[in-house]
C-alpha atoms as a PDB file:
ATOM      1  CA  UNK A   1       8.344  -1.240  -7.663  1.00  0.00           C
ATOM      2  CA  UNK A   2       5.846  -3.430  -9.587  1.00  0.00           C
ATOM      3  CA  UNK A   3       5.643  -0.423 -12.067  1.00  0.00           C
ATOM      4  CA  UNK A   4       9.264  -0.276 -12.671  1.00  0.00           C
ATOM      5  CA  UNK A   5       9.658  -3.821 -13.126  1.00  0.00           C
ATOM      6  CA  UNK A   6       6.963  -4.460 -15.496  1.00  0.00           C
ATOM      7  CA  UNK A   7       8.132  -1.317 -17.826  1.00  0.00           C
ATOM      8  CA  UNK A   8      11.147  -3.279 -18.503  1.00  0.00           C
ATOM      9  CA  UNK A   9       9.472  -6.313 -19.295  1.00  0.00           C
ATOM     10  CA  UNK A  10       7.863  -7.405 -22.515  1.00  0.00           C
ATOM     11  CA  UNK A  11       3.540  -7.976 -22.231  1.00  0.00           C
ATOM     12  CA  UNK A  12       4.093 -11.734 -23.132  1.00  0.00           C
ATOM     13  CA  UNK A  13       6.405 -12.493 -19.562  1.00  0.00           C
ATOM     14  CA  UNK A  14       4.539  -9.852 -18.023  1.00  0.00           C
ATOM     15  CA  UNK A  15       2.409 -12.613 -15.601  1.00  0.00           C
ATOM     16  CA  UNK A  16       5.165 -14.039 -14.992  1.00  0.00           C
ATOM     17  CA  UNK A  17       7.474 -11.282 -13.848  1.00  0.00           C
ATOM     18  CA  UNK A  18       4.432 -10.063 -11.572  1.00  0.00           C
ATOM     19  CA  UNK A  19       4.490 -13.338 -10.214  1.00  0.00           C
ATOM     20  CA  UNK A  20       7.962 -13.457  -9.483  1.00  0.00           C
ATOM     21  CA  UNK A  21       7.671 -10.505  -8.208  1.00  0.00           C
ATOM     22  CA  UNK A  22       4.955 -11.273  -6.083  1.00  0.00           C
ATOM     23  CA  UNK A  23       6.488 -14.372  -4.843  1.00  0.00           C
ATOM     24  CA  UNK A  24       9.865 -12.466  -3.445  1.00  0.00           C
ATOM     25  CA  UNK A  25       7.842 -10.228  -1.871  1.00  0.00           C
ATOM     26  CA  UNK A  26       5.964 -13.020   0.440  1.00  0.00           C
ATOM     27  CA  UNK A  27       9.322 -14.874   0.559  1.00  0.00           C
ATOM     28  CA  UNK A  28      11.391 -11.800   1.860  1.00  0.00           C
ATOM     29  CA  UNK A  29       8.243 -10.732   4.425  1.00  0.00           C
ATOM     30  CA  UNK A  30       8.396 -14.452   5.641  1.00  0.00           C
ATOM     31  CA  UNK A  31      11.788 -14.282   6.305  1.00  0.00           C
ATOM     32  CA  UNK A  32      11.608 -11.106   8.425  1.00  0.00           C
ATOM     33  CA  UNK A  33       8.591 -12.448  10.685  1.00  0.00           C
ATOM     34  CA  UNK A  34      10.717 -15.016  11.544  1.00  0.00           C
ATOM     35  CA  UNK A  35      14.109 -13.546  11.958  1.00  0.00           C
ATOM     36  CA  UNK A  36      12.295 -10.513  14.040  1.00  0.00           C
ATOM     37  CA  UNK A  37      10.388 -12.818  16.005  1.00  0.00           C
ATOM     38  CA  UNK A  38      13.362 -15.005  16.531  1.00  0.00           C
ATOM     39  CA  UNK A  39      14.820 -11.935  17.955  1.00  0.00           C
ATOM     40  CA  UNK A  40      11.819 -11.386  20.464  1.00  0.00           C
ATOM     41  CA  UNK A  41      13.048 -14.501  22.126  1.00  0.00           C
ATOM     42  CA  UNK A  42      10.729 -16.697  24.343  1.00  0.00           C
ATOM     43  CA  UNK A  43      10.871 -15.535  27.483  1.00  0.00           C
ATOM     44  CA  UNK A  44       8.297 -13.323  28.804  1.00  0.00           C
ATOM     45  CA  UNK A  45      11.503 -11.019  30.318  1.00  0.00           C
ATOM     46  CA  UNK A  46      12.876 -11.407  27.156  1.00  0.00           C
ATOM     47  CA  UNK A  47       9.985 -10.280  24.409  1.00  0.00           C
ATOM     48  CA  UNK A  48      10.073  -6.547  25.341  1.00  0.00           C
ATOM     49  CA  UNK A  49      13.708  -6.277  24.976  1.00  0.00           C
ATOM     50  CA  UNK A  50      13.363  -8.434  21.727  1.00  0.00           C
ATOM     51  CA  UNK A  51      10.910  -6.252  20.209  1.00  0.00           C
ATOM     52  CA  UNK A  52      12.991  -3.201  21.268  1.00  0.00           C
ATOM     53  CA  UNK A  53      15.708  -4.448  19.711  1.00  0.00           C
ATOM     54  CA  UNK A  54      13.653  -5.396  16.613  1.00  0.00           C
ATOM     55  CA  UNK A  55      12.566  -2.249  16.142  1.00  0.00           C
ATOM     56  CA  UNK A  56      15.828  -0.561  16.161  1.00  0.00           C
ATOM     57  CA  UNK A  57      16.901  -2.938  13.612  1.00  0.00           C
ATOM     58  CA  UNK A  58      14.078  -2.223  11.810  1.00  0.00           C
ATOM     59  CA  UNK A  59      14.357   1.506  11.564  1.00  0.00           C
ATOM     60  CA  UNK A  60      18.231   1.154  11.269  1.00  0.00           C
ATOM     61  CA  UNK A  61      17.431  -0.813   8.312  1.00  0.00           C
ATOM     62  CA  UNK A  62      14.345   1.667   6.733  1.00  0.00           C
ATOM     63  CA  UNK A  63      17.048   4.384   6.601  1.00  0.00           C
ATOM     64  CA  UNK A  64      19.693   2.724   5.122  1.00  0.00           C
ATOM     65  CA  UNK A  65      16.956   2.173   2.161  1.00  0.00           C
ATOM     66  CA  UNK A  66      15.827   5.238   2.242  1.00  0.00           C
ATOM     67  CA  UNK A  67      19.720   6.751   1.724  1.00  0.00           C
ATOM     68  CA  UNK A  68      20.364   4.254  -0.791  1.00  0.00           C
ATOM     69  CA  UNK A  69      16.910   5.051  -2.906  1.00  0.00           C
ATOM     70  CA  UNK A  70      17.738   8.341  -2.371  1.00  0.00           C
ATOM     71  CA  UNK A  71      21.490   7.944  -3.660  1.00  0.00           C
ATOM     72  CA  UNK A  72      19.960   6.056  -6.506  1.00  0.00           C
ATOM     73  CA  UNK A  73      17.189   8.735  -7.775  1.00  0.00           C
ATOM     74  CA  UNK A  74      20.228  11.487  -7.459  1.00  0.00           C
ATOM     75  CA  UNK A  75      22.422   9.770  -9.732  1.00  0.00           C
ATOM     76  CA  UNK A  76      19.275   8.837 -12.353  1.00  0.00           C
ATOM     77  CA  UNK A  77      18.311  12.486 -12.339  1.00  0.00           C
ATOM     78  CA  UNK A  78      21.590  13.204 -12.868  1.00  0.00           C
ATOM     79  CA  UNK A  79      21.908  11.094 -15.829  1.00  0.00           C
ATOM     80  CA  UNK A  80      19.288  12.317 -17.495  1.00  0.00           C
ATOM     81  CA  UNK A  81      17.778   8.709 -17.947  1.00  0.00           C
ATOM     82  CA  UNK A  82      14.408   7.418 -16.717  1.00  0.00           C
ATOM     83  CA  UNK A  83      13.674   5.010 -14.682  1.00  0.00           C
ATOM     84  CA  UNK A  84      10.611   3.852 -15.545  1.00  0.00           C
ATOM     85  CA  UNK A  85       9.821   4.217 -19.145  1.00  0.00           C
ATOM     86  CA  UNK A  86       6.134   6.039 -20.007  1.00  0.00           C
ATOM     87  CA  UNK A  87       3.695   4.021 -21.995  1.00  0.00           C
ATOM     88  CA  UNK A  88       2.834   5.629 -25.043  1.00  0.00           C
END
C-alpha cells in the first residue's frame, strides 16, 4: 500500500503522504479496537460470545477485501495499466 501510494506522489510531498498515510493507518486500527472490543461487551458471560461474534465480523469483513482487491487487480490486468509505476 505504502508503495503504491508513494509512486503516485512527487519526492517533495513524499514525507508527508507517508505520514498521512501512517496516521490513517493508527486512526482506522484505533477505531477497530474499540468498536471490536465494544462488541466483546462487559460481562464475563458476555466476552466469549463478543469475541465470537467479533471474529466473524472480522473474517466476514477480510473476504469482502480480499474479493474486492481481487476484482480490482482483474480489471487493472485487464486494462493493461499498472498500478504502481516502476522507478527507473
Amino acid at each position: 500500500m505504502t508503495t503504491a501510494l508513494l509512486a503516485d506522489v512527487d519526492k517533495e510531498h513524499a514525507g508527508i503522504a507517508s505520514a498521512v498515510l501512517n496516521a490513517a493507518r493508527q486512526a482506522a486500527g484505533a477505531m477497530g479496537v474499540a468498536v471490536f472490543g465494544s462488541l466483546a461487551g462487559d460481562m464475563p458471560g458476555q466476552i466469549v460470545i463478543g469475541l465470537g461474534v467479533s471474529a466473524i465480523i472480522a473474517v466476514v469483513l477480510l473476504c469482502l477485501a480480499a474479493a474486492m482487491a481481487a476484482i480490482l487487480m482483474g480489471r487493472l490486468r485487464s486494462s493493461g495499466t499498472d498500478a504502481v509505476r516502476r522507478p527507473a
